[in-house]
N, C-alpha and C. Protein backbone atom coordinates (compact mmCIF):
# COMPACT_ATOMS: atom_id res chain seq x y z
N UNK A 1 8.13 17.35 20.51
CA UNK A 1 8.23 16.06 19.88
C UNK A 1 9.31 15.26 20.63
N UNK A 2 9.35 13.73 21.42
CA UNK A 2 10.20 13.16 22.15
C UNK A 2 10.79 12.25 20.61
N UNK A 3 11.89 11.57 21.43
CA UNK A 3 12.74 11.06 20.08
C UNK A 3 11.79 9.67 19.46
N UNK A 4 11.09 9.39 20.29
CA UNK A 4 10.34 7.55 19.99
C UNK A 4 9.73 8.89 18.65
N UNK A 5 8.92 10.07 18.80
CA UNK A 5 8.34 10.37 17.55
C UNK A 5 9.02 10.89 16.51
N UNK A 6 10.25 11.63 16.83
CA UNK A 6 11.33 11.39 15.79
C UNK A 6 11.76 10.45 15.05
N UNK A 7 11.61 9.33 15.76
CA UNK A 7 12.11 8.06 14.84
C UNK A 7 11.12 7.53 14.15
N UNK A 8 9.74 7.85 14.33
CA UNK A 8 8.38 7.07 13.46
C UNK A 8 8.68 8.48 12.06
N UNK A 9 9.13 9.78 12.53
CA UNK A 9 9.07 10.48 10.99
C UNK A 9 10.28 10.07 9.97
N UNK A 10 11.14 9.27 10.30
CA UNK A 10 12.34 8.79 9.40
C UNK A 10 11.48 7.26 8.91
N UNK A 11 10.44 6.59 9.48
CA UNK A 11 9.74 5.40 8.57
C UNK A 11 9.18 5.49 7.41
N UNK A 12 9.25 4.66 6.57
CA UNK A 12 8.22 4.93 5.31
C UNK A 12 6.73 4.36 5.41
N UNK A 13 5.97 4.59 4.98
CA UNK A 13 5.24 4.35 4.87
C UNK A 13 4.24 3.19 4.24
N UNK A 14 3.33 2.55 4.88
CA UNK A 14 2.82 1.38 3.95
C UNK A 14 2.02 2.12 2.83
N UNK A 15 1.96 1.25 1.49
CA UNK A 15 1.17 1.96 0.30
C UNK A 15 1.57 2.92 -0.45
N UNK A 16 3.00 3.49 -0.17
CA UNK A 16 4.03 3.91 -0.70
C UNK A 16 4.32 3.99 -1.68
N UNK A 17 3.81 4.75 -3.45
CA UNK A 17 4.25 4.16 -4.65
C UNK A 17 5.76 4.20 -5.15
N UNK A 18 6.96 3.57 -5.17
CA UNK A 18 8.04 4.22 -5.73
C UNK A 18 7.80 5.31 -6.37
N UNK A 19 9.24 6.10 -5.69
CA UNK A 19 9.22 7.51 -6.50
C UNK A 19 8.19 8.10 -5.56
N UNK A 20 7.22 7.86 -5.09
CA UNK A 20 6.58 8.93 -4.32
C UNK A 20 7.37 9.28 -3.06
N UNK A 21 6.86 10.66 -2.72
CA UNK A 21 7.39 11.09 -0.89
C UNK A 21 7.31 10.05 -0.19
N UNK A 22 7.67 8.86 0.23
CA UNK A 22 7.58 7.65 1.61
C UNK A 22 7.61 7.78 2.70
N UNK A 23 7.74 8.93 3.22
CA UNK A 23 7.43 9.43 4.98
C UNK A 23 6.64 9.92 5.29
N UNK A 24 6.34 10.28 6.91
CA UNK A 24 5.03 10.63 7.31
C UNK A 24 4.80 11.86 6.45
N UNK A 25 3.51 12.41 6.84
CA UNK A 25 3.14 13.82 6.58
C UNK A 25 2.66 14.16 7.76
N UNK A 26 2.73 15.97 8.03
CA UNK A 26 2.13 15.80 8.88
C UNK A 26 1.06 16.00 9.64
N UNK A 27 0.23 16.38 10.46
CA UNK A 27 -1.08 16.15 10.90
C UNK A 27 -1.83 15.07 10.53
N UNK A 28 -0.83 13.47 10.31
CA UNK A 28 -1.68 12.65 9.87
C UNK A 28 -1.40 11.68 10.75
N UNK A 29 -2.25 10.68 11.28
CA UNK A 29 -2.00 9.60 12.30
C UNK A 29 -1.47 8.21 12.18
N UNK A 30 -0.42 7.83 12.50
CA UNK A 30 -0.08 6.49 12.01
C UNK A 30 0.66 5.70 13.11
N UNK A 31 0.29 4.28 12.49
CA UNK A 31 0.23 2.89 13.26
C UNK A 31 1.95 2.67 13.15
N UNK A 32 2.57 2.04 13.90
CA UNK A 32 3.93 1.55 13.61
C UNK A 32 3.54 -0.14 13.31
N UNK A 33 3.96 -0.52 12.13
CA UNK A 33 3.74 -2.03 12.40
C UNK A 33 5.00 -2.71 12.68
N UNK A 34 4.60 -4.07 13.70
CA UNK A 34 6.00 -4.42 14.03
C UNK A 34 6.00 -5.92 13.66
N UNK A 35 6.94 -6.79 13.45
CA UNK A 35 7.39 -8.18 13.13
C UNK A 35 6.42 -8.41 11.63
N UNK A 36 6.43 -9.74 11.19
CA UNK A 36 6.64 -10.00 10.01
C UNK A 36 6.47 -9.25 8.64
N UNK A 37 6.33 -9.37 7.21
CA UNK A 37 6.72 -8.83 6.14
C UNK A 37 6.56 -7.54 6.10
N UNK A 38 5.86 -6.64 6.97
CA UNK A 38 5.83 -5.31 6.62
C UNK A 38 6.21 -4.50 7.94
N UNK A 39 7.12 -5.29 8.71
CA UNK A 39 8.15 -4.66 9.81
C UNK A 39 8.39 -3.49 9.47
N UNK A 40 8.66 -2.41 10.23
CA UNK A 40 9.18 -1.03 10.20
C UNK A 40 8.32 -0.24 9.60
N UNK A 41 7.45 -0.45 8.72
CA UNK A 41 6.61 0.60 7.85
C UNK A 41 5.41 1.05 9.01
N UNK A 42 5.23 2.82 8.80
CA UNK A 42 4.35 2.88 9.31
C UNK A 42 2.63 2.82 8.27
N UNK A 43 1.84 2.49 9.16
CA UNK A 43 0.15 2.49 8.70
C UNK A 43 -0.48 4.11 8.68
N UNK A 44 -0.94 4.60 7.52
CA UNK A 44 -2.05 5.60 7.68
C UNK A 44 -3.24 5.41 8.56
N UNK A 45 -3.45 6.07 9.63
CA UNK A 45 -4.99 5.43 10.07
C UNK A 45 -5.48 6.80 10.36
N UNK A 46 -5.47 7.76 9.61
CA UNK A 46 -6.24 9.03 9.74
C UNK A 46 -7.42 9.00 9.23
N UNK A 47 -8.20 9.13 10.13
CA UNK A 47 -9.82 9.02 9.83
C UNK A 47 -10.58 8.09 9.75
N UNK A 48 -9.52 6.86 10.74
CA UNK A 48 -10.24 5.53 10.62
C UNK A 48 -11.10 5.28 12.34
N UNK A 49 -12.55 5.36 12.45
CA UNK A 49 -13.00 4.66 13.53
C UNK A 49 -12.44 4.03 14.78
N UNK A 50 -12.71 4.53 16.11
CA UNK A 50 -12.36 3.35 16.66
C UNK A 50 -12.37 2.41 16.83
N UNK A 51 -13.65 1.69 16.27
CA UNK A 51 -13.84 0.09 15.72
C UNK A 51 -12.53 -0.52 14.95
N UNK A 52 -12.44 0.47 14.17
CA UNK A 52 -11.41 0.17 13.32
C UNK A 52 -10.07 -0.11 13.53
N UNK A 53 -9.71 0.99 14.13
CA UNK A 53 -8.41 0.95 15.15
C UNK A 53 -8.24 -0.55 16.13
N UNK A 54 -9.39 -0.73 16.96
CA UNK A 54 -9.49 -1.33 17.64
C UNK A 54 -8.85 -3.19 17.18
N UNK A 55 -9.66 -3.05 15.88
CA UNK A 55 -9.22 -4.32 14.91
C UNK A 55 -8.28 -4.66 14.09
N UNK A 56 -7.89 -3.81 13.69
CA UNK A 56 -6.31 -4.03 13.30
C UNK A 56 -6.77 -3.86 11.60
N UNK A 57 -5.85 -4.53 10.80
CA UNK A 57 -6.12 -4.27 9.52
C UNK A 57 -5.32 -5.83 9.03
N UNK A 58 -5.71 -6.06 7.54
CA UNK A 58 -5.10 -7.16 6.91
C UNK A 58 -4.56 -6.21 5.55
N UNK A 59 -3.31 -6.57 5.65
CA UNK A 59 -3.12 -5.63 4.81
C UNK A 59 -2.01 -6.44 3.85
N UNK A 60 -2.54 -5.95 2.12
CA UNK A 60 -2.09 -6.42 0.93
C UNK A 60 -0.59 -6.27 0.69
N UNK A 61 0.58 -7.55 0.34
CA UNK A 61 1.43 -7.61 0.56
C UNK A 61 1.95 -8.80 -0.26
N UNK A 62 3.59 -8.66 -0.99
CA UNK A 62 3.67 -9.66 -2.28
C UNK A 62 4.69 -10.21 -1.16
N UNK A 63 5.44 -9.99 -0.03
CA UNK A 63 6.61 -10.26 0.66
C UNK A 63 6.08 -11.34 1.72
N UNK A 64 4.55 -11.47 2.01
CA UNK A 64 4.36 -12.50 2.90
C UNK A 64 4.55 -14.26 2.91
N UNK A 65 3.97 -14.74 3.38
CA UNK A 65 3.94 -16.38 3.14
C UNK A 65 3.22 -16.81 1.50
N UNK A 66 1.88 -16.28 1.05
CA UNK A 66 1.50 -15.99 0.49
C UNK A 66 2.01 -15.49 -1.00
N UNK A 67 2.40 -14.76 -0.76
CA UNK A 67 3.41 -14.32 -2.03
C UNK A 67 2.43 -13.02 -2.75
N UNK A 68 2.11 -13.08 -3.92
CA UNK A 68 1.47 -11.95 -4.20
C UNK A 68 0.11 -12.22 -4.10
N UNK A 69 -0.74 -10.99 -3.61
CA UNK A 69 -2.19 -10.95 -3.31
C UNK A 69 -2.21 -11.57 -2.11
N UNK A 70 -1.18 -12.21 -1.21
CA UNK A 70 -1.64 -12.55 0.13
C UNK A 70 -2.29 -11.14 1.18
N UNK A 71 -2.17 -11.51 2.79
CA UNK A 71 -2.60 -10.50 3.59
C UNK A 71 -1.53 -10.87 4.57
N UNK A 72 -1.07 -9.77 5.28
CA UNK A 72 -0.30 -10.11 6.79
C UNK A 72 -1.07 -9.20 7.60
N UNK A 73 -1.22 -9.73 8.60
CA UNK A 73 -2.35 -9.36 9.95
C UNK A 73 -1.85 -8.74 10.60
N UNK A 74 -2.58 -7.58 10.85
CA UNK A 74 -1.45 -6.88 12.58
C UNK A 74 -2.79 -6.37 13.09
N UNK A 75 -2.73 -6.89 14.25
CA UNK A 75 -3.67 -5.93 15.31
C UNK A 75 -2.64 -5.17 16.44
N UNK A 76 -3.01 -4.16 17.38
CA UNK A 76 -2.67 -3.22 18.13
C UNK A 76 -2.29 -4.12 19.03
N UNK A 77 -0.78 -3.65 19.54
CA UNK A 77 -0.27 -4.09 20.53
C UNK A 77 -0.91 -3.71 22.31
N UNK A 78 -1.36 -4.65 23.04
CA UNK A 78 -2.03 -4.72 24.21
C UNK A 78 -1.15 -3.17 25.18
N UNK A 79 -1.28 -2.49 25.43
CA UNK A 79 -0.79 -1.66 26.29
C UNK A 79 -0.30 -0.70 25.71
N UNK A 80 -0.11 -0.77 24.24
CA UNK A 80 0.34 0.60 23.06
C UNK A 80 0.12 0.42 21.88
N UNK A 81 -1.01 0.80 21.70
CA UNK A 81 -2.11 1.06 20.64
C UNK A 81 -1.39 1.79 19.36
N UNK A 82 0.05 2.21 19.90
CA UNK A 82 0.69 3.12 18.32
C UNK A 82 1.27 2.06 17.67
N UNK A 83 1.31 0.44 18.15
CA UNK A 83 2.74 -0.34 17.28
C UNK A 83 1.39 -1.12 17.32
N UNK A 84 0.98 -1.97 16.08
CA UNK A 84 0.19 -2.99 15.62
C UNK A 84 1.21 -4.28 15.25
N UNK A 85 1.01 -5.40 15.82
CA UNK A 85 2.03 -6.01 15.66
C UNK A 85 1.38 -7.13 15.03
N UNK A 86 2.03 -8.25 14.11
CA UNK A 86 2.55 -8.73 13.01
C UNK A 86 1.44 -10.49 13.50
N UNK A 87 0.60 -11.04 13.49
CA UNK A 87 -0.30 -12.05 14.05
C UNK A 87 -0.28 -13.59 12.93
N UNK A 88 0.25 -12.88 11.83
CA UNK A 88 0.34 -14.06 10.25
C UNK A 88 -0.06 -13.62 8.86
N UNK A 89 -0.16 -14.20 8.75
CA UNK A 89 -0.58 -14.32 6.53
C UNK A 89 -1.46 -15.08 6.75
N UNK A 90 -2.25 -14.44 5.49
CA UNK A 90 -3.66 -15.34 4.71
C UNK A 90 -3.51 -15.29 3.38
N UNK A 91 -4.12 -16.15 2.37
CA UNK A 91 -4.03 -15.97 1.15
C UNK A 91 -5.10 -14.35 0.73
């Protein structure tokens, strides 16, 4: 394990319920997301398609522009597919 993957097992996790475990687990695959409201958290994407991967995710969030029930966008960063980075909010 090099330290860049040491430091993704000290992130919490998106979808996280308080009070639950908030870090990786392991044998499971995850996205780092980077810049706006859900900075630092990593993404579950175990068992998701490469279509899927490929597209990024909109993902449910009360901290965005939006406020509650908005979306903040991250698709995969061009040249490293592990950090999905941060594109805006939608309602």
């Amino acid at each position: 394990m090099d330290e860049r993957d040491e430091q993704l097992l000290c992130g919490r996790v998106y979808g996280a319920e308080p009070g639950e475990e908030a870090g990786p687990e392991p044998g499971r695959e995850y996205r780092e997301l980077v810049g706006g409201p859900l900075d630092g958290l990593l993404l579950d994407v175990t068992g998701w398609d490469a279509d899927m991967l490929e597209c990024g995710a909109a993902l449910i969030t009360n901290l965005g522009h939006y406020g509650p029930g908005g979306r903040a966008h991250y698709e995969p960063r061009p040249g490293d597919p592990a950090r999905w980075d941060w594109e805006g909010d939608t309602p």
